[in-house]
Every structure is written in structure tokens, then in C-alpha cells.
Protein backbone atom coordinates (compact mmCIF):
# COMPACT_ATOMS: atom_id res chain seq x y z
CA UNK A 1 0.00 0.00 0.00
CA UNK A 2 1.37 3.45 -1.00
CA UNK A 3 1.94 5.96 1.61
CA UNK A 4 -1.19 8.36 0.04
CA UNK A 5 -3.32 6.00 0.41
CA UNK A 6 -2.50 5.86 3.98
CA UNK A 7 -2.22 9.36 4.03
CA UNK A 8 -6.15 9.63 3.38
CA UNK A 9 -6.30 8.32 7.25
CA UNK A 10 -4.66 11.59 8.97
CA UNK A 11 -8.22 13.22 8.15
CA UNK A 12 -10.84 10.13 7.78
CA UNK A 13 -13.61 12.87 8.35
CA UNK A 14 -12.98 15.07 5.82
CA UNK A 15 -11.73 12.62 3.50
CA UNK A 16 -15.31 10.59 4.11
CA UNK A 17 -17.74 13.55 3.94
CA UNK A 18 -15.98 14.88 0.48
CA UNK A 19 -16.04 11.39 -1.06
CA UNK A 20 -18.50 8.37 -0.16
CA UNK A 21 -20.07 9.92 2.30
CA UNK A 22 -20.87 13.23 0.38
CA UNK A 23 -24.51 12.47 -0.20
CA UNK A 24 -24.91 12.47 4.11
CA UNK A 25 -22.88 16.22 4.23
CA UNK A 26 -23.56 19.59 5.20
CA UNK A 27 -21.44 22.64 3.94
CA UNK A 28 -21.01 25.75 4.56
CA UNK A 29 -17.52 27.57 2.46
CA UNK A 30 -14.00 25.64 4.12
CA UNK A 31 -15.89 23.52 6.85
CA UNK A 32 -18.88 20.33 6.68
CA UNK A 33 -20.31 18.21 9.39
CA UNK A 34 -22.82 15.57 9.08
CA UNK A 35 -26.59 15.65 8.86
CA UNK A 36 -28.46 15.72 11.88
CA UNK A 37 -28.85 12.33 13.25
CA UNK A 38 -26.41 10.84 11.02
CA UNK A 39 -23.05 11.79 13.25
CA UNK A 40 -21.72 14.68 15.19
CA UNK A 41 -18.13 14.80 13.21
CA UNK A 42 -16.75 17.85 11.64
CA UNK A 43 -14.33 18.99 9.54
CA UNK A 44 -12.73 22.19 8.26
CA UNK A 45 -9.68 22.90 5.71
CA UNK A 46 -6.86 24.54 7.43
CA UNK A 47 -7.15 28.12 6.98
CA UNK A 48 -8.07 30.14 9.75
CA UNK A 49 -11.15 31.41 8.99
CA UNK A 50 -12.28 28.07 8.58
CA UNK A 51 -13.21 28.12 12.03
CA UNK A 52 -15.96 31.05 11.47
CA UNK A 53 -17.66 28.63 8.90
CA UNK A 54 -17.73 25.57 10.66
CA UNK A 55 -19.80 28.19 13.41
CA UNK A 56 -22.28 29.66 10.61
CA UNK A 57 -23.05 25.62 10.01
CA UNK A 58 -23.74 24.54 13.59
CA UNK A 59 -25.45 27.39 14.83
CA UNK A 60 -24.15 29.35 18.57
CA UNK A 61 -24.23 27.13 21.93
CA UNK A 62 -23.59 23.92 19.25
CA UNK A 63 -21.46 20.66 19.71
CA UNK A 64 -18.63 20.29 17.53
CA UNK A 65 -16.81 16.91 17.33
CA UNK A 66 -13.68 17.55 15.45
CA UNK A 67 -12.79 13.47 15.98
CA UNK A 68 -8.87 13.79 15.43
CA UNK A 69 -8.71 17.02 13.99
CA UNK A 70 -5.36 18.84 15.47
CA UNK A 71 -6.24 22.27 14.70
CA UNK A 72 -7.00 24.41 17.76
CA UNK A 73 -10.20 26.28 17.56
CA UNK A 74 -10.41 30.40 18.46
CA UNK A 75 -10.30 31.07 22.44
CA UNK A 76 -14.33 31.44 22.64
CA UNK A 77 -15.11 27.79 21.61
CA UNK A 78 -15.80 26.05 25.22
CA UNK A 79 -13.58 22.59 25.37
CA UNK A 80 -15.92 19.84 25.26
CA UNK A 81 -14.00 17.11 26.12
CA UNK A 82 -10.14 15.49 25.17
CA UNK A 83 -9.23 11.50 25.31
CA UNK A 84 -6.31 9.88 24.22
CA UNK A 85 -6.78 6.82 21.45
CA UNK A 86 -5.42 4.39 18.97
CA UNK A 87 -5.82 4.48 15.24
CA UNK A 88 -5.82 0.88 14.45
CA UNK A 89 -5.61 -0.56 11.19
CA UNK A 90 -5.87 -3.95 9.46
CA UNK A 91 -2.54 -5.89 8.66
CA UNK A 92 -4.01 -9.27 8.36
CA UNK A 93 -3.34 -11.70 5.23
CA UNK A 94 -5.56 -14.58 6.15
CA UNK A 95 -9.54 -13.13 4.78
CA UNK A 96 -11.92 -14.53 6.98
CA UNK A 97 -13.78 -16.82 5.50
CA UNK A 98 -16.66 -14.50 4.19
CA UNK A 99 -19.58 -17.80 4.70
CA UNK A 100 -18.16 -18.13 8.53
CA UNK A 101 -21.25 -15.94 9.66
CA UNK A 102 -23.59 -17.83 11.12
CA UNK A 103 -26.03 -16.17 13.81
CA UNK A 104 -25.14 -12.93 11.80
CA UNK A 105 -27.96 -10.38 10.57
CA UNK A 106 -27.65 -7.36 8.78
CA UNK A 107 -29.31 -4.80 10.86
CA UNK A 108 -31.96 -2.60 8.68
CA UNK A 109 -34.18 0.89 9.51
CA UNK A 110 -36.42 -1.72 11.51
CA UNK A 111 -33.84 -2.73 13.76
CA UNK A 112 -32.77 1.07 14.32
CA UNK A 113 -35.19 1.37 18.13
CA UNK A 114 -32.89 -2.37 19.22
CA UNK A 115 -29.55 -0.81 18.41
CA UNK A 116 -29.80 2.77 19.91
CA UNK A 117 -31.14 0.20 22.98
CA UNK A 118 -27.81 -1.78 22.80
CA UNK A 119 -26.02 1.69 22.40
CA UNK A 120 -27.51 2.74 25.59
CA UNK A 121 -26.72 -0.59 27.68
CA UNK A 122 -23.41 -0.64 26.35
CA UNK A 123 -22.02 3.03 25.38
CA UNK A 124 -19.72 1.85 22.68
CA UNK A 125 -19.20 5.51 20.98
CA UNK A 126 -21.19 7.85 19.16
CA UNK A 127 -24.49 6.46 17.28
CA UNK A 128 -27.60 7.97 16.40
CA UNK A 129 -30.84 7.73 14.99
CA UNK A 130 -29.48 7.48 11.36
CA UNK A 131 -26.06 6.36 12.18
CA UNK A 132 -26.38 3.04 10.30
CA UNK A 133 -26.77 5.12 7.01
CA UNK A 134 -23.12 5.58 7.18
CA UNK A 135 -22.41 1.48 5.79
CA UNK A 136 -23.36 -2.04 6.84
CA UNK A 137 -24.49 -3.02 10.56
CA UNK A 138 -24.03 -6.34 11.19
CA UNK A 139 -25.83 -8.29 14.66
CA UNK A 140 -26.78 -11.05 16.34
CA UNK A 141 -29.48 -11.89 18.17
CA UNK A 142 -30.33 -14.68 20.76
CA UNK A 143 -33.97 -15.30 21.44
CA UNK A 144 -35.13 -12.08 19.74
CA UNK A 145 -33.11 -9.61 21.55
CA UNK A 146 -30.17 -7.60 19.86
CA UNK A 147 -27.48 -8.75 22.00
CA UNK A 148 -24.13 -7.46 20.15
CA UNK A 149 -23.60 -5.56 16.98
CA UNK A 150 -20.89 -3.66 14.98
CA UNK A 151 -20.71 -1.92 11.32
CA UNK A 152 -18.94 0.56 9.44
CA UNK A 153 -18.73 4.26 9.75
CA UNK A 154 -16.11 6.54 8.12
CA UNK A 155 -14.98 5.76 4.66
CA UNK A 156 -12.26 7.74 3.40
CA UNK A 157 -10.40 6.59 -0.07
CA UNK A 158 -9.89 2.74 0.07
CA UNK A 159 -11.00 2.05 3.72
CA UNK A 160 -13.60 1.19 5.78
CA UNK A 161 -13.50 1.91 9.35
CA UNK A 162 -15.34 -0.79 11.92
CA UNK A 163 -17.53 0.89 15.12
CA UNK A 164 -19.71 0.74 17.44
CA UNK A 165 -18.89 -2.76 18.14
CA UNK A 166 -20.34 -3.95 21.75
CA UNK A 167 -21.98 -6.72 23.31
CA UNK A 168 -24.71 -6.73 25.82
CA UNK A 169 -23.94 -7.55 29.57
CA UNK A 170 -25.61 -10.89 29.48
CA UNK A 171 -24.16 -12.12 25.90
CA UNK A 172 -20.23 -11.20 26.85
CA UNK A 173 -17.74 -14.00 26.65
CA UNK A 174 -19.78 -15.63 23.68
CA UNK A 175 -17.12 -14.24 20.91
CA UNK A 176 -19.47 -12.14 19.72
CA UNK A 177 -17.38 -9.29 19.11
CA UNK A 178 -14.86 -11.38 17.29
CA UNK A 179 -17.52 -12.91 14.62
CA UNK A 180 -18.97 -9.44 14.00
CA UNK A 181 -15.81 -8.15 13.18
CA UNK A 182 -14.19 -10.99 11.33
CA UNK A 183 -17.73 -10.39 9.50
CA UNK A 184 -17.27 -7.18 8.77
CA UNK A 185 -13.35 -7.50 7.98
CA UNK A 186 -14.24 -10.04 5.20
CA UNK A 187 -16.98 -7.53 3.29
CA UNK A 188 -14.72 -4.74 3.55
CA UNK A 189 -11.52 -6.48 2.28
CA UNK A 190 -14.05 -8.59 -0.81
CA UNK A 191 -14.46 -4.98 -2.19
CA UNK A 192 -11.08 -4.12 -2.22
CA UNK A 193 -10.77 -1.66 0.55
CA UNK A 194 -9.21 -2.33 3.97
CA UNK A 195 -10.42 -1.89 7.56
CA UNK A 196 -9.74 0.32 10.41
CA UNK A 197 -10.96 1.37 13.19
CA UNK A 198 -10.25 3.90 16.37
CA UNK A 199 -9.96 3.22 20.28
CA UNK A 200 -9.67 4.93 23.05
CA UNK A 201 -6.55 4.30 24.69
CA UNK A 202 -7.25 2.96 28.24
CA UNK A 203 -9.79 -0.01 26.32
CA UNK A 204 -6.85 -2.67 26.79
CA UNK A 205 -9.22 -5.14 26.26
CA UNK A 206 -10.45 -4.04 23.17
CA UNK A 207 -7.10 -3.49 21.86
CA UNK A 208 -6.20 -6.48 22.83
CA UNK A 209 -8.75 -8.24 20.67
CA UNK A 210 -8.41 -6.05 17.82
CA UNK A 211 -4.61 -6.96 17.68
CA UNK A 212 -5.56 -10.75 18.00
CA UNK A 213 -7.67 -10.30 15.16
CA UNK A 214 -5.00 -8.79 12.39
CA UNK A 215 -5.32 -4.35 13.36
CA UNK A 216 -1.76 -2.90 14.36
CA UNK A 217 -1.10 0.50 15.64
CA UNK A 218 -0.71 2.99 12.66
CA UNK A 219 -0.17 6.08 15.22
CA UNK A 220 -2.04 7.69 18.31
CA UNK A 221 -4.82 10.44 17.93
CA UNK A 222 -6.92 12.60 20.40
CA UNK A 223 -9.83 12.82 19.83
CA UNK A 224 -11.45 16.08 20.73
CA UNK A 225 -15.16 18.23 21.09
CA UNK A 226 -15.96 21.87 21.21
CA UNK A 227 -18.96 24.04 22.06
CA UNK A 228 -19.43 26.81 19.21
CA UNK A 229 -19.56 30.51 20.88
């Protein structure tokens, strides 16, 4: 893999909402964001002023994620909150096996009211009401109930990132986790693109299962919010 195409990674935001996830943007001159509902990520080019017109497209008193974005915003933007994470991407050779996915669903718009419920047992990251327009969501269930879940969010130029993976109190210690992603890992790589994914920093267990499963370190991020004056 060429070092642009890696490159594309330093600003998976930006790269996603200019490209494949265009259609899902909001614009306003050097900065976008996401539709409502869809995710609370933002991006804006480097110039200066930049700043002003990410504020004109939230609106005063608003929440601004800027993910990874380094840039420091003007002195009147109130600091949300900071954390420390991994970028994490996949070095594997071995595909999983693409038919190994049994007990696996494809979660739809009817399964949206189950996995903002999962979301809120299990507090995985970011999701919303239309987060699942972003790519594939992939479950399983057990007796009805969503009981663990993951799919794709950012897509910047040749990758797919993997999220909101989490399993429900009662399910853990099932491999859950594991299939979803292995699930996941094998549609992303069939199309030719390759997976990554972001976690925070203190998860050791979640590192430590992401490395078991083929993702290696690329470099550490902070991820960062902001309140618009």
C-alpha cells in the first residue's frame, strides 16, 4: 500500500464527507459536518477562517466533534472534552472466511429502536438515529433480543473503518465481538478496501482483541469536542 493511500487516514472525516459519504454532508464555504442524526463529526480545511464557517453551520451554543482534527479552535469555543486513542488498522493476510457468519444479521431501519437500545446498555461511541446510514451493521441476536452488533462508519479513499462494536452484559464471553468483526473484515476487504478502526486508549481489552484479530497500531490520535460561541 502506498503511503497516500494511507495518508487519506490523517483526516478520515474530511476525506469521508468529500467522497463516499458526500450524499450524508452539510457545507457551509471551508468547513462540513454531518446531517443531523447521522453523526456529530466535523471537519474544516486549514485556513483560519475556517473556524468562522464551521460556526455559521452549527449554529451558537452547538457541539462540535472535530474526531482527530489537530487544529486548535479560536479562544471562545468552550472545550468539550479530550481523550487519548489508537488508530488501528488492518494488517491481516488470512480473509476470513466471508460464509463463517452464522447467527449474523444485517441490521436494517427496523432494527434502528434495538440498536440505539444496545447503544444505551453498552455506550460503545457515538451512534444515532441514522447512524447506520453511514455502511453495513451487522448483529446477532439470541432469542429475539439484539445482543451485540458492529458496522462501518467513516470511509475515506480505500478504507472502511469498523464501530460501534459492543456486546450486551448478558451475551459477553460468547465471541461475539470477534464474529462481528471478522464479518465485517471479510466484506470490507471482498471490495477491495481495507479496515480500520479507532480506540480509546485505556480499552486494553479491546485493543487487545483487535490486535488478535489482524489491526496494528498505525499512530495515536486525540480525539477532541468543542462548544461553538
Amino acid at each position: 500500500m502506498v503511503e497516500c493511500q494511507v495518508a487519506v487516514l490523517d483526516d478520515p472525516v474530511g476525506e469521508s464527507l468529500r467522497g463516499n459519504h458526500a450524499h450524508l454532508a452539510r457545507r457551509i464555504g471551508r468547513a462540513a459536518t454531518y446531517a443531523p442524526g447521522v453523526a456529530t463529526f466535523s471537519s474544516i480545511t486549514s485556513e483560519p477562517d475556517a473556524w468562522n464557517d464551521l460556526a455559521r453551520l452549527l449554529g451558537p451554543g452547538q457541539f462540535a466533534d472535530m474526531f482527530s482534527c489537530a487544529a486548535t479552535p479560536p479562544s471562545d469555543w468552550e472545550p468539550v472534552f479530550e481523550l487519548d486513542g489508537l488508530q488501528m488498522i488492518w494488517a491481516g493476510h488470512d480473509r476470513p472466511d466471508p460464509a463463517a457468519t452464522t447467527g449474523v444479521v444485517e441490521l436494517g431501519e427496523q432494527d434502528v429502536p434495538d440498536m440505539l437500545d444496545l447503544v444505551e446498555r453498552t455506550r460503545p461511541g457515538p451512534f444515532w438515529s441514522r447512524t447506520r446510514e453511514l455502511g453495513t451493521y451487522l448483529g446477532i441476536r439470541d432469542g429475539g433480543a439484539l445482543v451485540a452488533m458492529a458496522g462501518e462508519r467513516l470511509r475515506p479513499p480505500g478504507w472502511t473503518e469498523i464501530s460501534a462494536v459492543c456486546t450486551a452484559p448478558e451475551a459477553r464471553g460468547r465471541g461475539h465481538a470477534a464474529h462481528l468483526i471478522n464479518a465485517l473484515v471479510a466484506r470490507i476487504v471482498a471490495r477491495g478496501e481495507r479496515p480500520f478502526l479507532h480506540v480509546v486508549e485505556t480499552n486494553t481489552g479491546a485493543i487487545a482483541l483487535y490486535e488478535r484479530l489482524g489491526f496494528e497500531t498505525r499512530k495515536r490520535v486525540t480525539f477532541r469536542g468543542f462548544r461553538t460561541p
